[in-house]
PDB file of N, CA and C in Angstrom:
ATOM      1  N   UNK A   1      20.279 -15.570 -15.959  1.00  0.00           N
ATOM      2  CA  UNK A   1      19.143 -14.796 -16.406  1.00  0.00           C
ATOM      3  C   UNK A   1      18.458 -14.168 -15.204  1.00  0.00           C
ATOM      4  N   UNK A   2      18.320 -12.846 -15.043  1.00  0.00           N
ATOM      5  CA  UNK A   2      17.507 -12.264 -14.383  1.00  0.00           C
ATOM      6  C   UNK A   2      16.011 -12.826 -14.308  1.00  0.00           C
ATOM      7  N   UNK A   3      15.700 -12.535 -13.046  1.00  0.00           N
ATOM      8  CA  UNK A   3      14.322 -12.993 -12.524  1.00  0.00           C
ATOM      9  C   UNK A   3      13.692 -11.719 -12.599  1.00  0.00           C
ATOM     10  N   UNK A   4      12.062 -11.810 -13.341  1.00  0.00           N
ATOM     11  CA  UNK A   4      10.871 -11.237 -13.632  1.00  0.00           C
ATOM     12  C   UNK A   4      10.458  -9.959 -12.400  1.00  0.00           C
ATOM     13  N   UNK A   5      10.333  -8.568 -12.420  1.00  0.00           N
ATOM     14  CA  UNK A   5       9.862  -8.105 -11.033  1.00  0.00           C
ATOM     15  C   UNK A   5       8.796  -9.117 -10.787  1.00  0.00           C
ATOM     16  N   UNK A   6       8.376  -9.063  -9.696  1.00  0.00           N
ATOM     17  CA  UNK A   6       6.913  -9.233  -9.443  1.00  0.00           C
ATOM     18  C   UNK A   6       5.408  -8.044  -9.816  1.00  0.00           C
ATOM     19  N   UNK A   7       6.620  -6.898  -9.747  1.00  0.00           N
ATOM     20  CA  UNK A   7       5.222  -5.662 -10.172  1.00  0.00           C
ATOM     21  C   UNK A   7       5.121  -5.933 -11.699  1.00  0.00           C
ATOM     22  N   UNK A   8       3.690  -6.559 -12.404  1.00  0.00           N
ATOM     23  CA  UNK A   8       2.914  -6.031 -12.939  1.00  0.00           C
ATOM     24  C   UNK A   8       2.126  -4.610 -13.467  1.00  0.00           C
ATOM     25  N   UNK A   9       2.990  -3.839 -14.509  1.00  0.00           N
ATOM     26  CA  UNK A   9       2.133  -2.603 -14.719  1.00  0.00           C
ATOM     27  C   UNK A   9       0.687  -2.942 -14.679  1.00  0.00           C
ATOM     28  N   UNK A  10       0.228  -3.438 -15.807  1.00  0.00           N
ATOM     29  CA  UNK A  10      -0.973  -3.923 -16.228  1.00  0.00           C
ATOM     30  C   UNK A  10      -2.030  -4.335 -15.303  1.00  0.00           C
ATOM     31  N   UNK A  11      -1.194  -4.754 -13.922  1.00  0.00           N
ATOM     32  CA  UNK A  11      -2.030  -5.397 -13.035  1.00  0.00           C
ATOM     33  C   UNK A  11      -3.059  -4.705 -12.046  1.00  0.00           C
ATOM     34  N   UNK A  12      -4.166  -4.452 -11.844  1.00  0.00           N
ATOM     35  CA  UNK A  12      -5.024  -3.268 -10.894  1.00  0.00           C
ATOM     36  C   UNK A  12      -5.210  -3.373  -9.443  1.00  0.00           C
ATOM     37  N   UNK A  13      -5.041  -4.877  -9.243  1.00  0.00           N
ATOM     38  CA  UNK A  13      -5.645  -5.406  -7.678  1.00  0.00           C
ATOM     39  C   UNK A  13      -4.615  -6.748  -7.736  1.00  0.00           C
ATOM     40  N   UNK A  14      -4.615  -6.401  -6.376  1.00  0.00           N
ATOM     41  CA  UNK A  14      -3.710  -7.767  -5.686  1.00  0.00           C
ATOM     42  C   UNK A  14      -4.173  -8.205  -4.526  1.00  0.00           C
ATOM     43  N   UNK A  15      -4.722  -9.247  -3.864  1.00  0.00           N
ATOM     44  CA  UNK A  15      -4.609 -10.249  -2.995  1.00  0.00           C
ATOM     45  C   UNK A  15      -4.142  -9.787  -1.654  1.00  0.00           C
ATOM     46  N   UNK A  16      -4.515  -9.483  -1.090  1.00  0.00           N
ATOM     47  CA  UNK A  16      -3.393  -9.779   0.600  1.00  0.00           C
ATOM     48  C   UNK A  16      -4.241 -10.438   1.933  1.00  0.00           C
ATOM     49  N   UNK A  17      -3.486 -10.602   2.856  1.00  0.00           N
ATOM     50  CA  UNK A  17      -4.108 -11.538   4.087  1.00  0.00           C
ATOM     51  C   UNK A  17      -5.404 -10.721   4.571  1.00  0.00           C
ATOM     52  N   UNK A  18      -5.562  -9.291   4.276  1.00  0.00           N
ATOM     53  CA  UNK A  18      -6.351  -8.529   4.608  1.00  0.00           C
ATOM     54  C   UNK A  18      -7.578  -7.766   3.859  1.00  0.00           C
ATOM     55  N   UNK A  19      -7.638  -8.560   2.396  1.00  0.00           N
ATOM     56  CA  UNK A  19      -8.484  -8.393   1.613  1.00  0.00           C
ATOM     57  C   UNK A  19      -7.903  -7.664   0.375  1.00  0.00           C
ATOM     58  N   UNK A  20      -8.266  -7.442  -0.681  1.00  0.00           N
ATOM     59  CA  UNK A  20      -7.746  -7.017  -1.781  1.00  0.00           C
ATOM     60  C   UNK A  20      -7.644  -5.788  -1.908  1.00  0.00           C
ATOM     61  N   UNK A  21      -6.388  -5.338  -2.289  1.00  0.00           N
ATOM     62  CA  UNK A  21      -5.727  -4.178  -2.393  1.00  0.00           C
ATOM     63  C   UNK A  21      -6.118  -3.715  -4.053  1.00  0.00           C
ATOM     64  N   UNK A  22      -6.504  -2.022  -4.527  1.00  0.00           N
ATOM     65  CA  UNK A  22      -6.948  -1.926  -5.418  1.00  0.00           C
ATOM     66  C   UNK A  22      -6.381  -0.577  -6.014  1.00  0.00           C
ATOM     67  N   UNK A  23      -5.363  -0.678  -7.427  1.00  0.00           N
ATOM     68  CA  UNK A  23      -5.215   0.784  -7.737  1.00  0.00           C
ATOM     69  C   UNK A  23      -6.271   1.486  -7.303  1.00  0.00           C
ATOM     70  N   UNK A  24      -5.662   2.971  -7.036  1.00  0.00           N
ATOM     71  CA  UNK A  24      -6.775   3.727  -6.731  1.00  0.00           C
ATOM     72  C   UNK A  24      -7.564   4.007  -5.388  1.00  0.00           C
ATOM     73  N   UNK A  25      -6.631   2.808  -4.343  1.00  0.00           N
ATOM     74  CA  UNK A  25      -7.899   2.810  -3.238  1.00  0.00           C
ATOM     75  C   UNK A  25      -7.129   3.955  -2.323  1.00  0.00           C
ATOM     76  N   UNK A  26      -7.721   4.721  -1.338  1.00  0.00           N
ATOM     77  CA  UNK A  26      -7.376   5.365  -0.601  1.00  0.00           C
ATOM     78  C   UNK A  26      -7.133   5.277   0.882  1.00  0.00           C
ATOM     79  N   UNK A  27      -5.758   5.156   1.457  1.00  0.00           N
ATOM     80  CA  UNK A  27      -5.223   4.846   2.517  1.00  0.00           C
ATOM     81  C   UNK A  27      -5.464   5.782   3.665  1.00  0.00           C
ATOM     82  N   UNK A  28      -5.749   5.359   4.756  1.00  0.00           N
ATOM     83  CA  UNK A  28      -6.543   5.860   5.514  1.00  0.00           C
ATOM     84  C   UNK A  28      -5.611   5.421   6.994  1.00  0.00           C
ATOM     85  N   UNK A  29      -5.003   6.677   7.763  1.00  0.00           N
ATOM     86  CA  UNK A  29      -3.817   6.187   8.881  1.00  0.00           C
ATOM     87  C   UNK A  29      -4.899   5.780   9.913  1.00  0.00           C
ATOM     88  N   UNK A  30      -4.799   5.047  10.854  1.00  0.00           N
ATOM     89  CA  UNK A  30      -5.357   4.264  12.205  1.00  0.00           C
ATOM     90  C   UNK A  30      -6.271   5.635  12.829  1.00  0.00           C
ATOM     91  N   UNK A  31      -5.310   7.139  12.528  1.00  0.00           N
ATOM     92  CA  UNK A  31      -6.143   8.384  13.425  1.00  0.00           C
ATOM     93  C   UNK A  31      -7.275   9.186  12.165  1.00  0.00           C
ATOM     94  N   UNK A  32      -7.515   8.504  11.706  1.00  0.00           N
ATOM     95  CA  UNK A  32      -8.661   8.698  10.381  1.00  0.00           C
ATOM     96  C   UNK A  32      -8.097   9.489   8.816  1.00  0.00           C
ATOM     97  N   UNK A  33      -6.768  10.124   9.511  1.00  0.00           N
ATOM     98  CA  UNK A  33      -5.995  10.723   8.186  1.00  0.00           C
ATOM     99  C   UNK A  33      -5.753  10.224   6.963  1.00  0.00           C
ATOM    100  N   UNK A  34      -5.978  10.819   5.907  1.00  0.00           N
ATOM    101  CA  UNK A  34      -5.610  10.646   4.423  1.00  0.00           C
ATOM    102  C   UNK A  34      -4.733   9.970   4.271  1.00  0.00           C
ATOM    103  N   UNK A  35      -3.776   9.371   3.730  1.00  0.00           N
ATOM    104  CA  UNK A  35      -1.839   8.726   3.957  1.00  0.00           C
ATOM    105  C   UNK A  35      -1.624   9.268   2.459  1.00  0.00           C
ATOM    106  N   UNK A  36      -2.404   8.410   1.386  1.00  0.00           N
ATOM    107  CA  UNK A  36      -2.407   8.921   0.045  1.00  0.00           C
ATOM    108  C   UNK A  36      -3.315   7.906  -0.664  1.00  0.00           C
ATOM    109  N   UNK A  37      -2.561   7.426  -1.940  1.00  0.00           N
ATOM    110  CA  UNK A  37      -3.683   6.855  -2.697  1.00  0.00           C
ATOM    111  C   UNK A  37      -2.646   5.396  -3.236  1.00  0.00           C
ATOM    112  N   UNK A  38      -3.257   4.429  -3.243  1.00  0.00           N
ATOM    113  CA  UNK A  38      -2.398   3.290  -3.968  1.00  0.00           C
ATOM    114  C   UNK A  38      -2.192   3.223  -5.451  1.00  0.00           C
ATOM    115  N   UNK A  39      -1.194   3.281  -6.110  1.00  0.00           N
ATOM    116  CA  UNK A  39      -0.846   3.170  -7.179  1.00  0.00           C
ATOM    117  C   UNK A  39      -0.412   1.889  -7.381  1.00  0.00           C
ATOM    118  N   UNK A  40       0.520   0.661  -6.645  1.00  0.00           N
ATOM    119  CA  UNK A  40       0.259  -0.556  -6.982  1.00  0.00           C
ATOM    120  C   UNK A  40       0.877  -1.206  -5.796  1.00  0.00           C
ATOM    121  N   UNK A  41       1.186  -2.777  -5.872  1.00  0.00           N
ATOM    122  CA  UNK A  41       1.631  -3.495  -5.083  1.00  0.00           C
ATOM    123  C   UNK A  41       3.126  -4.100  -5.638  1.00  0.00           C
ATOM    124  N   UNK A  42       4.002  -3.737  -4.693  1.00  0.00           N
ATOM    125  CA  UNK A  42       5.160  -4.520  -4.873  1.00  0.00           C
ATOM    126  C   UNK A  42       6.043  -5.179  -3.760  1.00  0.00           C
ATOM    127  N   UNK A  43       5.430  -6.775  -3.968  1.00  0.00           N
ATOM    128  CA  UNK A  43       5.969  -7.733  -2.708  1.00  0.00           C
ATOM    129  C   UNK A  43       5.373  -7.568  -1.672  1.00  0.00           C
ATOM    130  N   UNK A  44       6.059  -6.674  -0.599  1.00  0.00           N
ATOM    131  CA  UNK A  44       5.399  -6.690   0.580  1.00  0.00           C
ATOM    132  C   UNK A  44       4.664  -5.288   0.785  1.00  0.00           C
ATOM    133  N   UNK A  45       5.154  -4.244  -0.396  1.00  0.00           N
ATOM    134  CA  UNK A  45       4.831  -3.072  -0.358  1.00  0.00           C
ATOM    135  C   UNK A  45       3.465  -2.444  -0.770  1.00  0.00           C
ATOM    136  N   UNK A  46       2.924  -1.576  -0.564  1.00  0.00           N
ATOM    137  CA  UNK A  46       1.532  -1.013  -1.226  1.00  0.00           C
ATOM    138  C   UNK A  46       2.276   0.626  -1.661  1.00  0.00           C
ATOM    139  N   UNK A  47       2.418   0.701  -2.735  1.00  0.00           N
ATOM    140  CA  UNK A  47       3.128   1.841  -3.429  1.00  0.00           C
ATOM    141  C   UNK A  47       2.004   2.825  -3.506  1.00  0.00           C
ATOM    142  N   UNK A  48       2.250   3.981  -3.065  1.00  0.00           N
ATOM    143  CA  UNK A  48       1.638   5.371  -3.220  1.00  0.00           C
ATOM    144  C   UNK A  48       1.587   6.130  -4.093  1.00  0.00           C
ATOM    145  N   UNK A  49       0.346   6.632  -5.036  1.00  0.00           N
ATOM    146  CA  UNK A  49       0.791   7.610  -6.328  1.00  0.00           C
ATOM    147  C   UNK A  49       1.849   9.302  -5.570  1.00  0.00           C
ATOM    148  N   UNK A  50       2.155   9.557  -6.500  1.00  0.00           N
ATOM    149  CA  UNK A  50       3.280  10.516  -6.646  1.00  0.00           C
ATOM    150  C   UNK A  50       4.515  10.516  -6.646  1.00  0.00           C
ATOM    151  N   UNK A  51       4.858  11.881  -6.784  1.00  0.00           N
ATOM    152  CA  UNK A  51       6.473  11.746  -6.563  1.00  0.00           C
ATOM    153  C   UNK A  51       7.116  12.011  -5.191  1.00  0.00           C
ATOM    154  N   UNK A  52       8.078  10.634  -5.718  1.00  0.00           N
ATOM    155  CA  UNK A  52       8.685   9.827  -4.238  1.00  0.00           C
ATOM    156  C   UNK A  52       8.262   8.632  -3.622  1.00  0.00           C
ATOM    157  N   UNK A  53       7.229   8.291  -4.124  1.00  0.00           N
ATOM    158  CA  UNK A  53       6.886   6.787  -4.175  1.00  0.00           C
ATOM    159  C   UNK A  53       6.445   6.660  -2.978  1.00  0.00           C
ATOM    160  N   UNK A  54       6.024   7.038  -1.784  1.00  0.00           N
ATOM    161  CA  UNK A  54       6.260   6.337  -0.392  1.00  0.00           C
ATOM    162  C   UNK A  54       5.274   5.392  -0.545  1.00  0.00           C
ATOM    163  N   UNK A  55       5.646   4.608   0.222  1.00  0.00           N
ATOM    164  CA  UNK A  55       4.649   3.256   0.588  1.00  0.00           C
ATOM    165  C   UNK A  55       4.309   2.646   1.982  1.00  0.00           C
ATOM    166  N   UNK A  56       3.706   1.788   2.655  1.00  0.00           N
ATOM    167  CA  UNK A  56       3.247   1.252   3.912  1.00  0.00           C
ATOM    168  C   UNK A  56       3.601  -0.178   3.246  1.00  0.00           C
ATOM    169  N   UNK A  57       3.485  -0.892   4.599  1.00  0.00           N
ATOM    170  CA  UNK A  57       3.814  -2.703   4.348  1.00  0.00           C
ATOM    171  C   UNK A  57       2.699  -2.893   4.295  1.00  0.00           C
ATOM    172  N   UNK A  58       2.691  -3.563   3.547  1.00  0.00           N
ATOM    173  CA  UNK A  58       1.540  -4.745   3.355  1.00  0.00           C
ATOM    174  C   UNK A  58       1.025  -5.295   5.228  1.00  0.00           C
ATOM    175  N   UNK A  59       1.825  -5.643   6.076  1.00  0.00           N
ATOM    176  CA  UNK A  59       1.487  -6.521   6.860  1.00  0.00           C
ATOM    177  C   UNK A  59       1.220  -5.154   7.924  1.00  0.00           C
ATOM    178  N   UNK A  60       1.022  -3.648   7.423  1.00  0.00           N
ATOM    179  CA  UNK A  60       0.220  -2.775   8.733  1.00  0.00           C
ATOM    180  C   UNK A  60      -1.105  -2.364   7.597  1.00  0.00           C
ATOM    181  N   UNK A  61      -1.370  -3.476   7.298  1.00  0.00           N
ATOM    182  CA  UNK A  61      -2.964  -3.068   6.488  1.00  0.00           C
ATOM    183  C   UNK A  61      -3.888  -3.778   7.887  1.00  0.00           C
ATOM    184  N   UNK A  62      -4.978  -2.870   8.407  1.00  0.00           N
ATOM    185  CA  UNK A  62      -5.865  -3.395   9.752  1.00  0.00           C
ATOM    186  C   UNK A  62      -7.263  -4.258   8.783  1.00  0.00           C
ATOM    187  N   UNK A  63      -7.436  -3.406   8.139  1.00  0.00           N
ATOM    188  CA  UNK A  63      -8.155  -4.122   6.880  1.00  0.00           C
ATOM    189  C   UNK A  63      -9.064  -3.327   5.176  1.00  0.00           C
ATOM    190  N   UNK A  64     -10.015  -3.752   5.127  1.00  0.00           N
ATOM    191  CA  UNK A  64      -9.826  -3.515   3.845  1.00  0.00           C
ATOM    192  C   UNK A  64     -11.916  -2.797   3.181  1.00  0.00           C
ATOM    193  N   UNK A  65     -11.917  -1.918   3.150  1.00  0.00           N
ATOM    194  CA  UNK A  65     -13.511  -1.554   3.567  1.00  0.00           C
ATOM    195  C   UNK A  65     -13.755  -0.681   2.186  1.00  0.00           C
ATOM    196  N   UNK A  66     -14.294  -1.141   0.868  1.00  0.00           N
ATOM    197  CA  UNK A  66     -14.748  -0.428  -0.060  1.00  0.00           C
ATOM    198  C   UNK A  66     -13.820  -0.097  -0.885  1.00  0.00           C
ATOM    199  N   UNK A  67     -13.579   1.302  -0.827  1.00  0.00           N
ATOM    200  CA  UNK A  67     -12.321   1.612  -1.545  1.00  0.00           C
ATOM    201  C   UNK A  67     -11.660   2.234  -0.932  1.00  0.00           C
ATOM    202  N   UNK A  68     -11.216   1.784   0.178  1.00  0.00           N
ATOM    203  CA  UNK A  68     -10.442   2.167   1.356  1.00  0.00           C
ATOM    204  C   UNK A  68      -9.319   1.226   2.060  1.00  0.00           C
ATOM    205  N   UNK A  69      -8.612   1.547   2.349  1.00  0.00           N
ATOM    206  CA  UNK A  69      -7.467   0.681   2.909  1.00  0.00           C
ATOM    207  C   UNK A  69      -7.225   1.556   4.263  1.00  0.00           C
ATOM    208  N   UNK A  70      -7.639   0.249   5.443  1.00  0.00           N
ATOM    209  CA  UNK A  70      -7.370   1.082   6.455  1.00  0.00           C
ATOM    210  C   UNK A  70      -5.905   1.044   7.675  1.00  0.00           C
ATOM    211  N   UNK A  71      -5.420   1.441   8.201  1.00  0.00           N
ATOM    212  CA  UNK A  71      -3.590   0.726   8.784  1.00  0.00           C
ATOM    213  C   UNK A  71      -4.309   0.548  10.063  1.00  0.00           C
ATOM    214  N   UNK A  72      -3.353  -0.077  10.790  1.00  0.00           N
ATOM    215  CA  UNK A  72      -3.432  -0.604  12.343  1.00  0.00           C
ATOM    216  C   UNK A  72      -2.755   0.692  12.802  1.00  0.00           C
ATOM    217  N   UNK A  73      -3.620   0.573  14.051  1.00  0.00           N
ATOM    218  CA  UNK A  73      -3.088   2.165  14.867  1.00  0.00           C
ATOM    219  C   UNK A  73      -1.416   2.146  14.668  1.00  0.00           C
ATOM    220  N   UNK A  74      -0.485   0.981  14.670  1.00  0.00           N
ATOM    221  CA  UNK A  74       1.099   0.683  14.459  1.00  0.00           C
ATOM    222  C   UNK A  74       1.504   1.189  12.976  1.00  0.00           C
ATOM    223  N   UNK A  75       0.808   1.238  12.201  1.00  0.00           N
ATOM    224  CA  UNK A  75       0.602   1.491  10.444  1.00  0.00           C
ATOM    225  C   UNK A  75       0.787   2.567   9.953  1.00  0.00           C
ATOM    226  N   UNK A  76       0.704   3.644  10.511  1.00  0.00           N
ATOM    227  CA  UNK A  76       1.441   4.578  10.275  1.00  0.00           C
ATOM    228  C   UNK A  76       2.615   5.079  10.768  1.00  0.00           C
ATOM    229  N   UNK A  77       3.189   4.372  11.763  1.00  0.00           N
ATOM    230  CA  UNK A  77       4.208   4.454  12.698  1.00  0.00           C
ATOM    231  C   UNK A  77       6.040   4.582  11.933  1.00  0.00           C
ATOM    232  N   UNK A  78       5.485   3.653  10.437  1.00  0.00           N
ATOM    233  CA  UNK A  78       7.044   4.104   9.861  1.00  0.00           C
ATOM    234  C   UNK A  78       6.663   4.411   8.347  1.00  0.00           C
ATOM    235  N   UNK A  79       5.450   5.107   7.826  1.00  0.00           N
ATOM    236  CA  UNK A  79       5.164   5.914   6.931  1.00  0.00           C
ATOM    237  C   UNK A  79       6.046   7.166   6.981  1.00  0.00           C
ATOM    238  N   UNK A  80       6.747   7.651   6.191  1.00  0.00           N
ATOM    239  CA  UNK A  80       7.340   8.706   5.981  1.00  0.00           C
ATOM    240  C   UNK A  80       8.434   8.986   6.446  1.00  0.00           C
ATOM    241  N   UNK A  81       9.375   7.473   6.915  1.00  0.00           N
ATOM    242  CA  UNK A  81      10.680   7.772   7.593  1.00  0.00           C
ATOM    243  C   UNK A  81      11.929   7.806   6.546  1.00  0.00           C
ATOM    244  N   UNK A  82      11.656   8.157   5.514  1.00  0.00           N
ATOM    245  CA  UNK A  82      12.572   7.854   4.710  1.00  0.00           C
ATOM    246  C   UNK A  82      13.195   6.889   4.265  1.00  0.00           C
ATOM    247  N   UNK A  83      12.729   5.571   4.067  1.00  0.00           N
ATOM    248  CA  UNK A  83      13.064   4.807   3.502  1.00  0.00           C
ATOM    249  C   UNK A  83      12.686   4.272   2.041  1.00  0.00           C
ATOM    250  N   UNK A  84      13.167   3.604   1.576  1.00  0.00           N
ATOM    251  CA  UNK A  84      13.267   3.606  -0.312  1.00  0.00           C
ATOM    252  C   UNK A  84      12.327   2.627  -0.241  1.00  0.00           C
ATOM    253  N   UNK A  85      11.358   2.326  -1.113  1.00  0.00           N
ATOM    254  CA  UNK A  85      11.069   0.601  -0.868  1.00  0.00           C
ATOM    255  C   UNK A  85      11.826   0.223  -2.129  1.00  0.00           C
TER     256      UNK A  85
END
């Protein structure tokens, strides 16, 4: 029997070492830039609304301020390299 994703549609906010991650919150690169917007969490990932999905790791979140998610100056460093999450 297949094992359950962990992504939750239904689910809005998730937990991380760096404070809670929130549909909707807006990602913010280390040099003050936009990145995009969170649409959800999967595993280690913080998934981006639109098409193409891109996402940041969970572990380059610097921290976590309102409705903002902010990266470690390193945190944007492999945003947009083409990889799938």
């Amino acid at each position: 029997m297949a094992s359950p994703s962990p992504f939750d549609s239904a689910q809005t906010s998730w937990p991380t070492e760096s404070g809670v991650v929130k549909k909707g919150m807006t990602v913010i690169a280390a040099d003050g830039g936009v990145i995009g917007v969170v649409d959800h969490v999967d595993g280690q990932e913080v998934i981006l609304e639109g098409e193409g999905a891109s996402f940041v790791a969970v572990s380059e979140i610097d921290g976590v301020d309102g409705d903002r998610i902010l990266l470690s100056p390193r945190g944007d460093a492999t945003f947009g390299l083409g990889a799938e999450p």
